[in-house]
N, C-alpha and C. Protein backbone atom coordinates (compact mmCIF):
# COMPACT_ATOMS: atom_id res chain seq x y z
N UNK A 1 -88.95 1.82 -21.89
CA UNK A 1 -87.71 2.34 -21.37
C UNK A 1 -86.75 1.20 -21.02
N UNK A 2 -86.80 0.09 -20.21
CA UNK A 2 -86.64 -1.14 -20.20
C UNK A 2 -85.69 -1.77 -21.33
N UNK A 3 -86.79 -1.68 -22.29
CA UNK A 3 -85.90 -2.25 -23.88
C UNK A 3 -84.85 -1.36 -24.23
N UNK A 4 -84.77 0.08 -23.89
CA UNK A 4 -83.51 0.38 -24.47
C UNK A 4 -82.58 0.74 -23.28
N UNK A 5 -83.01 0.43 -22.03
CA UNK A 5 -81.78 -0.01 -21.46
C UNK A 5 -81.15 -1.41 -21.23
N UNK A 6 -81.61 -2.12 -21.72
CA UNK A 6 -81.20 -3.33 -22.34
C UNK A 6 -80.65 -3.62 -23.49
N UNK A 7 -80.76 -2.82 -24.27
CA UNK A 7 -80.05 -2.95 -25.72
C UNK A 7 -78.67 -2.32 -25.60
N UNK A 8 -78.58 -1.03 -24.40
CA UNK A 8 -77.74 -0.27 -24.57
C UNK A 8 -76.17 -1.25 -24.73
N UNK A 9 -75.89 -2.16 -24.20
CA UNK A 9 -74.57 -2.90 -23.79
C UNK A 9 -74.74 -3.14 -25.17
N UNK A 10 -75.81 -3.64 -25.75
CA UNK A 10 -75.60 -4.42 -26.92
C UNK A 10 -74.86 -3.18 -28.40
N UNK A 11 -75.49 -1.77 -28.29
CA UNK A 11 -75.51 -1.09 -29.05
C UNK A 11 -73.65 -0.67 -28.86
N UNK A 12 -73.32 -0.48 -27.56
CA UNK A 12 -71.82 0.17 -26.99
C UNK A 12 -71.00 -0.97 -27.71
N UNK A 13 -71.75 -2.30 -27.46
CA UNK A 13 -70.69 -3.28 -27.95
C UNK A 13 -70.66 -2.85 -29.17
N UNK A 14 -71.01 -2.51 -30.23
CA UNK A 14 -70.75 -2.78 -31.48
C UNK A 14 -69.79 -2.00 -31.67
N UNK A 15 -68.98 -1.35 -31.07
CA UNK A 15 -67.60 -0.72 -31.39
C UNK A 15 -66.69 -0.48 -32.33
N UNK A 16 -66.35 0.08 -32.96
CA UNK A 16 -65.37 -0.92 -33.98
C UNK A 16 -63.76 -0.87 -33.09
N UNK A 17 -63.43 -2.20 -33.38
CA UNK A 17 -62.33 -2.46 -32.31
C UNK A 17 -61.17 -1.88 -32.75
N UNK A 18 -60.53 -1.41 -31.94
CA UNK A 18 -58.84 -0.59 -31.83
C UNK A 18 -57.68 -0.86 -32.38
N UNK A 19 -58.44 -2.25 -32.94
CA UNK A 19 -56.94 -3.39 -33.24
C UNK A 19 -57.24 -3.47 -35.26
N UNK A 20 -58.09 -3.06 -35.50
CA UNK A 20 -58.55 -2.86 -36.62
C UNK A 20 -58.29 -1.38 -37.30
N UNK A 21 -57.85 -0.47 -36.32
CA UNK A 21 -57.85 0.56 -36.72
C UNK A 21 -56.44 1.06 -37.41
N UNK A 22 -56.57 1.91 -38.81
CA UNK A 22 -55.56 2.06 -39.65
C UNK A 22 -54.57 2.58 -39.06
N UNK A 23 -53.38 1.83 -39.16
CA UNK A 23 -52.07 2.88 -38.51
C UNK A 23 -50.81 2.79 -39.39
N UNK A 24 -49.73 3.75 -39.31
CA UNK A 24 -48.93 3.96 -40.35
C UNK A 24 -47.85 4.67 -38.85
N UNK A 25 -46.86 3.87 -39.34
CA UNK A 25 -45.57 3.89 -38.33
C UNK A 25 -44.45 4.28 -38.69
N UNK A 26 -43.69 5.78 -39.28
CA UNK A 26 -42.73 5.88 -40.02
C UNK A 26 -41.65 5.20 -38.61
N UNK A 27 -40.48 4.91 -38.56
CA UNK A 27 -39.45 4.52 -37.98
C UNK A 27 -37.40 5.14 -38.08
N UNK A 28 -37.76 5.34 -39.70
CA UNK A 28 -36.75 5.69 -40.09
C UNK A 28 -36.97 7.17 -41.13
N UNK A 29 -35.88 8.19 -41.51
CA UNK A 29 -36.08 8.78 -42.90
C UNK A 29 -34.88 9.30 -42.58
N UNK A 30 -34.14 9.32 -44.20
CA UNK A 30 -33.28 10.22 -44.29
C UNK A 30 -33.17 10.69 -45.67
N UNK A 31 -32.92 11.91 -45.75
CA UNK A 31 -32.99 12.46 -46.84
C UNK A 31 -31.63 12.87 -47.68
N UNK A 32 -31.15 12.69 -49.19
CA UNK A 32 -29.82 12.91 -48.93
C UNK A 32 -30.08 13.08 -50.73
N UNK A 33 -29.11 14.08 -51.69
CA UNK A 33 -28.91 14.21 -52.54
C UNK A 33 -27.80 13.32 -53.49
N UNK A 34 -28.26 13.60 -54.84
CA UNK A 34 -27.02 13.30 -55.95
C UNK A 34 -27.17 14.08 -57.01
N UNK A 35 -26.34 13.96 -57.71
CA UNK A 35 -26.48 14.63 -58.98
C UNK A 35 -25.99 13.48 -60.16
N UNK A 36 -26.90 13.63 -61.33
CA UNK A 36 -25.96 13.32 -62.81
C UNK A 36 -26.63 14.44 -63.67
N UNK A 37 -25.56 13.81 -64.60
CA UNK A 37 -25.12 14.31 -66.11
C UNK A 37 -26.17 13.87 -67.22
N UNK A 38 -26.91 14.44 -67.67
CA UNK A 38 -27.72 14.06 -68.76
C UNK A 38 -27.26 15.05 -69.85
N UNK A 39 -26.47 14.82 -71.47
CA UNK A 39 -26.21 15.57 -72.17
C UNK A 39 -25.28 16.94 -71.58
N UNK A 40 -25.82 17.99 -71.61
CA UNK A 40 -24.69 18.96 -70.97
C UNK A 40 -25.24 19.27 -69.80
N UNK A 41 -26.47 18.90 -69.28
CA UNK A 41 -26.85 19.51 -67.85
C UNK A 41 -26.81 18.84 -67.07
N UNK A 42 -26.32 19.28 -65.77
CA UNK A 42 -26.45 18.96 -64.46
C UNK A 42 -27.78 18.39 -64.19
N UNK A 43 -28.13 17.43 -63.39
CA UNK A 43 -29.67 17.43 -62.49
C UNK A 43 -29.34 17.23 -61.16
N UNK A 44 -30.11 17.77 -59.97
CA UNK A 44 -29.94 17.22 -58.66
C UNK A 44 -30.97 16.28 -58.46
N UNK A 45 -30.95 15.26 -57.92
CA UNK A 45 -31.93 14.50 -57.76
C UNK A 45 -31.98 14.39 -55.67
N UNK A 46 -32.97 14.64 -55.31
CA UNK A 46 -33.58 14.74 -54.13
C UNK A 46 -33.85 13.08 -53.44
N UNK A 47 -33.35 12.21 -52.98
CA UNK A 47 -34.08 10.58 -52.19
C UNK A 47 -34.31 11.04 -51.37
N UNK A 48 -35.18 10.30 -50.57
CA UNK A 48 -35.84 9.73 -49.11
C UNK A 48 -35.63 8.28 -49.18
N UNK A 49 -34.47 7.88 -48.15
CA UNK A 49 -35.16 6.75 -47.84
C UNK A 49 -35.84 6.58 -46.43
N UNK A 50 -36.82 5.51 -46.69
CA UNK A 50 -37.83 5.76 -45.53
C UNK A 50 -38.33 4.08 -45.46
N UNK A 51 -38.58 3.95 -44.07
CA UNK A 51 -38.62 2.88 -43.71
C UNK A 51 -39.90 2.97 -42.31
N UNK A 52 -40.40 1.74 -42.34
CA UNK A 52 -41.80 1.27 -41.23
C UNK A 52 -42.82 0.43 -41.09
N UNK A 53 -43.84 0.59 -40.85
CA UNK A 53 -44.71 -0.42 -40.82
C UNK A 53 -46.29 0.42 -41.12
N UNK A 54 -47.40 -0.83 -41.29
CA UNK A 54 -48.40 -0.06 -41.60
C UNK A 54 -49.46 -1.59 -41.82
N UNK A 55 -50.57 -1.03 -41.29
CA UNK A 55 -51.68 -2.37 -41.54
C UNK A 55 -52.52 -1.80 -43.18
N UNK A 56 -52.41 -0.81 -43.73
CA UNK A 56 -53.14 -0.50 -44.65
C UNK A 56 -52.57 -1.81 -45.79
N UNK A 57 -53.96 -1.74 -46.76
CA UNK A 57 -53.67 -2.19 -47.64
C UNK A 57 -52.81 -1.54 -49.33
N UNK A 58 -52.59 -0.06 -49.02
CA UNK A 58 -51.67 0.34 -49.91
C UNK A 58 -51.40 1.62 -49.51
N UNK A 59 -49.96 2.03 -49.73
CA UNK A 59 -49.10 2.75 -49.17
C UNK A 59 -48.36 3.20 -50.46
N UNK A 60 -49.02 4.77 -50.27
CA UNK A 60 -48.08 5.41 -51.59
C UNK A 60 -47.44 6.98 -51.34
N UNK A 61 -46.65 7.30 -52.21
CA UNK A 61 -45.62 8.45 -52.00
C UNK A 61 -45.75 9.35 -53.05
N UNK A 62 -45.80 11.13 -52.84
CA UNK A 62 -45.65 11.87 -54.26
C UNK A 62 -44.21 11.79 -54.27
N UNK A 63 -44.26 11.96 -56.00
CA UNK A 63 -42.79 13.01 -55.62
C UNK A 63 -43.21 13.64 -57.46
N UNK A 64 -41.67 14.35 -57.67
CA UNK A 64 -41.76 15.34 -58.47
C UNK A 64 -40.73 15.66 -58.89
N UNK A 65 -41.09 15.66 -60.42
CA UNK A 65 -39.61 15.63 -61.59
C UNK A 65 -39.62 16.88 -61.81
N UNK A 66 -39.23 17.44 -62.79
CA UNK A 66 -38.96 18.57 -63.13
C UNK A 66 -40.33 19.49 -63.49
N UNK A 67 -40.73 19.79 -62.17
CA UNK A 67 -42.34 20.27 -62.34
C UNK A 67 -43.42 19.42 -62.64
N UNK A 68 -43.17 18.05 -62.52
CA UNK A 68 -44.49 17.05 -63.00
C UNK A 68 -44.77 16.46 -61.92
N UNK A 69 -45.56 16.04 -61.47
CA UNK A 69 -46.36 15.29 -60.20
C UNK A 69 -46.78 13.89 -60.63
N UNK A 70 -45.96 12.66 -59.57
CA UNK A 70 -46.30 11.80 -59.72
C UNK A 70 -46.69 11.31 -58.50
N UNK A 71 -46.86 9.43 -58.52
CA UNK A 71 -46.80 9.40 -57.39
C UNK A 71 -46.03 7.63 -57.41
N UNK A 72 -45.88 7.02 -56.38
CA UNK A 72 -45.18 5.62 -56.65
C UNK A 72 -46.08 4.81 -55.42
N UNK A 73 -46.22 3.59 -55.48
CA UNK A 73 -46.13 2.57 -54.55
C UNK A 73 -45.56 2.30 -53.58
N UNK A 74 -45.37 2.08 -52.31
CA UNK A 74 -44.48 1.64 -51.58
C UNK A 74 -44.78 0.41 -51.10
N UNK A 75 -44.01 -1.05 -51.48
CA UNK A 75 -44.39 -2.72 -50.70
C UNK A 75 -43.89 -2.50 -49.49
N UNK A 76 -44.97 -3.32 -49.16
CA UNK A 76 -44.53 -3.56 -47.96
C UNK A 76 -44.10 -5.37 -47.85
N UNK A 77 -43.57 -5.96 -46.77
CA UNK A 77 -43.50 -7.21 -46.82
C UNK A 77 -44.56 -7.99 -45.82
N UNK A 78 -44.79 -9.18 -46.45
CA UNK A 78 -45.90 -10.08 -45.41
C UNK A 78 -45.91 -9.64 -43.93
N UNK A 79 -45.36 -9.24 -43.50
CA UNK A 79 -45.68 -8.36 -42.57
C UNK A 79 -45.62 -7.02 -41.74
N UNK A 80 -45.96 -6.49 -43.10
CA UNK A 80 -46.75 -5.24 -43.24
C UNK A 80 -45.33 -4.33 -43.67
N UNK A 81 -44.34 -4.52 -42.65
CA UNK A 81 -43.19 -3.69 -43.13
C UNK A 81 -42.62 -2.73 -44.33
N UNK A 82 -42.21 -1.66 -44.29
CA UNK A 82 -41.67 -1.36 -45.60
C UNK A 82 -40.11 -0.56 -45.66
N UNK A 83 -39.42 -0.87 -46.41
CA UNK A 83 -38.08 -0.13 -46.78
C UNK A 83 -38.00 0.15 -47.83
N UNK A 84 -37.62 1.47 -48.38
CA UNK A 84 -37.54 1.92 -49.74
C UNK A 84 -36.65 3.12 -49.69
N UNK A 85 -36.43 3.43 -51.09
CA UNK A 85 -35.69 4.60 -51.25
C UNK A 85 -36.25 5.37 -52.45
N UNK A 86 -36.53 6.25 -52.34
CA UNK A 86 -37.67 6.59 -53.51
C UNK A 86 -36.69 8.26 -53.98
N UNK A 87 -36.81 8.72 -55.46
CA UNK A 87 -36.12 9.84 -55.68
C UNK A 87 -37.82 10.69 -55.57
N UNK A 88 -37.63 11.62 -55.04
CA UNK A 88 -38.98 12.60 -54.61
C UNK A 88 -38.68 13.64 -55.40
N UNK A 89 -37.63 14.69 -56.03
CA UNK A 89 -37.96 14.79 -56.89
C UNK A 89 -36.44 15.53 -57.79
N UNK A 90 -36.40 16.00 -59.15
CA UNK A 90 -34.83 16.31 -59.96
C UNK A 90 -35.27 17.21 -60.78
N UNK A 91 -34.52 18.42 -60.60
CA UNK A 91 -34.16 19.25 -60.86
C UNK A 91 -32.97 19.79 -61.94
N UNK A 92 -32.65 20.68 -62.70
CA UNK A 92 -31.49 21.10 -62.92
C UNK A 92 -30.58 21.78 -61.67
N UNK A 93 -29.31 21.35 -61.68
CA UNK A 93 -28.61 21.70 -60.28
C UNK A 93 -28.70 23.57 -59.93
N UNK A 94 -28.65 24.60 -61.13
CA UNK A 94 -29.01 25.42 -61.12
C UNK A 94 -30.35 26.26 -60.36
N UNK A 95 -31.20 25.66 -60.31
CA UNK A 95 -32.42 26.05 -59.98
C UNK A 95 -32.84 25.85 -58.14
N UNK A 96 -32.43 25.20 -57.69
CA UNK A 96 -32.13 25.75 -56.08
C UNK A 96 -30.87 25.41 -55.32
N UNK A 97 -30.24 26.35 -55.27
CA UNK A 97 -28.95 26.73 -54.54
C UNK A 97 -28.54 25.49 -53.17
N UNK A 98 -29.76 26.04 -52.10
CA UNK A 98 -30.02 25.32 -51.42
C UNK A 98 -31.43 25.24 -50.41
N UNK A 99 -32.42 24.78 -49.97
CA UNK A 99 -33.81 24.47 -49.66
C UNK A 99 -33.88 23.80 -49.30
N UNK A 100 -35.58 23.70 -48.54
CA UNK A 100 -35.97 22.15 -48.06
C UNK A 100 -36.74 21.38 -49.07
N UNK A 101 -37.47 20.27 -49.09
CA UNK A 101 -38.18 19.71 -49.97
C UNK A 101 -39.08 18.58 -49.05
N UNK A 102 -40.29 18.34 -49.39
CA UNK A 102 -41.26 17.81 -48.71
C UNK A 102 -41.99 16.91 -49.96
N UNK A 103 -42.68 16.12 -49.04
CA UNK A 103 -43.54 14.85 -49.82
C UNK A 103 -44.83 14.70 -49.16
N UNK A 104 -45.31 13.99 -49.57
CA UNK A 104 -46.67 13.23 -48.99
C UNK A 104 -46.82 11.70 -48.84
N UNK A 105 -46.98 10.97 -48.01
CA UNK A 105 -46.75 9.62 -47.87
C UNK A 105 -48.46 9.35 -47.45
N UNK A 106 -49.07 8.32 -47.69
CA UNK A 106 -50.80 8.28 -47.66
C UNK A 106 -50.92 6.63 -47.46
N UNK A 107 -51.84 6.58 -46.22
CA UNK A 107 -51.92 4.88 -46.81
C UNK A 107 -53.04 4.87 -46.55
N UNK A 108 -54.02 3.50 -47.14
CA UNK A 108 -55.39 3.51 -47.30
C UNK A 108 -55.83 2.32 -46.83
N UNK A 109 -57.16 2.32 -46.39
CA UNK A 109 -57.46 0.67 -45.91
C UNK A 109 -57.61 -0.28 -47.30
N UNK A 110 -58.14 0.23 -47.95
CA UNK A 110 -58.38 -0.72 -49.47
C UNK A 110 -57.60 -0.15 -50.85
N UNK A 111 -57.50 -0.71 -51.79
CA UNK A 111 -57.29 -0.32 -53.22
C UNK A 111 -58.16 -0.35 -54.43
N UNK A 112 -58.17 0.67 -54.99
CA UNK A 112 -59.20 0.39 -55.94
C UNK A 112 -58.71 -0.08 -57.59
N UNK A 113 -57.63 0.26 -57.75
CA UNK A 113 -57.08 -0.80 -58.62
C UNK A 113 -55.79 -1.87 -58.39
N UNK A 114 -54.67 -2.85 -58.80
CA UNK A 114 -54.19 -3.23 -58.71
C UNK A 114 -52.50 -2.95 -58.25
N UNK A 115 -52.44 -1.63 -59.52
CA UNK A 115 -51.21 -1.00 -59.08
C UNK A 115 -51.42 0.28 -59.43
N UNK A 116 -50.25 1.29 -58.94
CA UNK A 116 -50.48 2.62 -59.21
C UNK A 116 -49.75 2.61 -60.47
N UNK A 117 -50.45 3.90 -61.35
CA UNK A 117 -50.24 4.02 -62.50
C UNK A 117 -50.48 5.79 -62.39
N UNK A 118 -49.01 6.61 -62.71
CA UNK A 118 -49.25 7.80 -62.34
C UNK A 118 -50.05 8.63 -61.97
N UNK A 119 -50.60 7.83 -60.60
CA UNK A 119 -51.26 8.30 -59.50
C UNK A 119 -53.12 8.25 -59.92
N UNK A 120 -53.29 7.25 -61.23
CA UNK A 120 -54.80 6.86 -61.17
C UNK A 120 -55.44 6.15 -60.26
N UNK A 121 -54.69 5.65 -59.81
CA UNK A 121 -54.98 4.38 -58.79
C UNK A 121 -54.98 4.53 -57.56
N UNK A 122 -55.83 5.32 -56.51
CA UNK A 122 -55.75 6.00 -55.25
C UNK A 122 -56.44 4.62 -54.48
N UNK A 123 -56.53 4.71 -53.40
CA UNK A 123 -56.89 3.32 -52.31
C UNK A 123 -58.68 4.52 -51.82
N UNK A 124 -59.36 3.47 -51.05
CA UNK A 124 -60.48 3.56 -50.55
C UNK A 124 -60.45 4.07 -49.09
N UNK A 125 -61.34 4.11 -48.52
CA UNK A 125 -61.54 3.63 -47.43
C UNK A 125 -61.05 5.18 -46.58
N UNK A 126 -60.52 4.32 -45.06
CA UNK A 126 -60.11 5.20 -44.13
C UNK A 126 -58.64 5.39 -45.22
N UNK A 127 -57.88 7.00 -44.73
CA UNK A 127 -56.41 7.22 -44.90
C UNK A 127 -55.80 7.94 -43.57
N UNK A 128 -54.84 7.93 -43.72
CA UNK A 128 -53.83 8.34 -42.99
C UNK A 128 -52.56 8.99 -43.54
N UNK A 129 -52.60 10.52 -43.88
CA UNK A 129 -51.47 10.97 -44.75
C UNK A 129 -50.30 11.56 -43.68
N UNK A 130 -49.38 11.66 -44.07
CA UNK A 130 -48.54 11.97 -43.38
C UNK A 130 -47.08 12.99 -44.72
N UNK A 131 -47.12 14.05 -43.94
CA UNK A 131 -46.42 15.31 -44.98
C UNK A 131 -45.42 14.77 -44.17
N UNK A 132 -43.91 15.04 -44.92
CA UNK A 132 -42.44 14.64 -44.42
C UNK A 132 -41.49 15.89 -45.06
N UNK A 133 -41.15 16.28 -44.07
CA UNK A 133 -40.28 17.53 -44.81
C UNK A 133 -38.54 17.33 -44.66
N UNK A 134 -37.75 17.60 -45.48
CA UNK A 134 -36.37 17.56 -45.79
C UNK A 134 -35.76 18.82 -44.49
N UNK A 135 -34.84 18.10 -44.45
CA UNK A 135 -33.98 19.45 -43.50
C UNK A 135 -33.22 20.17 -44.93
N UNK A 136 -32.69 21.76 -44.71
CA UNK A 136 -32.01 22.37 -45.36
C UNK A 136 -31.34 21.47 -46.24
N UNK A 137 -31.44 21.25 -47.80
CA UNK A 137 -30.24 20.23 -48.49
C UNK A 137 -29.75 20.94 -49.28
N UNK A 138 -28.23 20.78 -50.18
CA UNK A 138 -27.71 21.52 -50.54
C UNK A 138 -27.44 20.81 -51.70
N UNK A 139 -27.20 20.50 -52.98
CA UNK A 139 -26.90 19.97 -54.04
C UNK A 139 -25.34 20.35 -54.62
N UNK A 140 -24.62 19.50 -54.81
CA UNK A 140 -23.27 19.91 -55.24
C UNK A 140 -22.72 18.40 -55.97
């Protein structure tokens, strides 16, 4: 009995420490439309830009073209930071009047390949996803 109340400090210590633990800090987002002209149709195209911090080792975003699912990268800088503006997803201007629109933002402790490549390339480890939804936008 002795021995394992003696070990106990040793066993509590092994903790995993707080300062190690994955975190993802949005700071900024705003969401805001455009449109172009491709041939005779309209498209609306949907951005986020979004801005923060994050200890993961890769940080990525869906978004979505005209019914196709991708996903992109987001850098961060040497320290850790990130700013981007990413189009999430385009439409013909026809097809919603006006709506919200949402994403998925994910970051991971590791990577399992080098870069993302329409979304083969997912990270390891612990994640931390975070859904981001658009206020009412209107396309014009």
């Amino acid at each position: 009995m002795r021995f394992f109340v003696l070990l106990l400090p040793l066993i509590l210590g092994c903790k995993k420490d707080e300062s190690e633990k994955l975190a993802l800090n949005i700071s900024s987002t705003e969401w805001y439309t455009m449109t172009r002209t491709f041939n005779t149709t309209t498209f609306c195209e949907v951005h986020l830009k979004i801005s923060g911090n994050t200890n993961a080792e890769l940080l990525s975003i869906l978004t979505f073209g005209d019914g196709l699912k991708g996903c992109g990268e987001i850098k961060c800088d040497a320290n850790k930071n990130f700013s981007t503006d990413v189009m999430i997803r385009f439409f013909p201007i026809h097809a919603y009047p006006e709506r919200k629109f949402g994403t998925v933002l994910t970051a991971y402790t590791s990577r399992t390949k080098p870069e993302i490549v329409f979304c083969d390339a997912t990270g390891t480890g612990d994640t931390i996803v975070r859904q981001l939804e658009s206020p009412m936008l209107i396309c014009n």
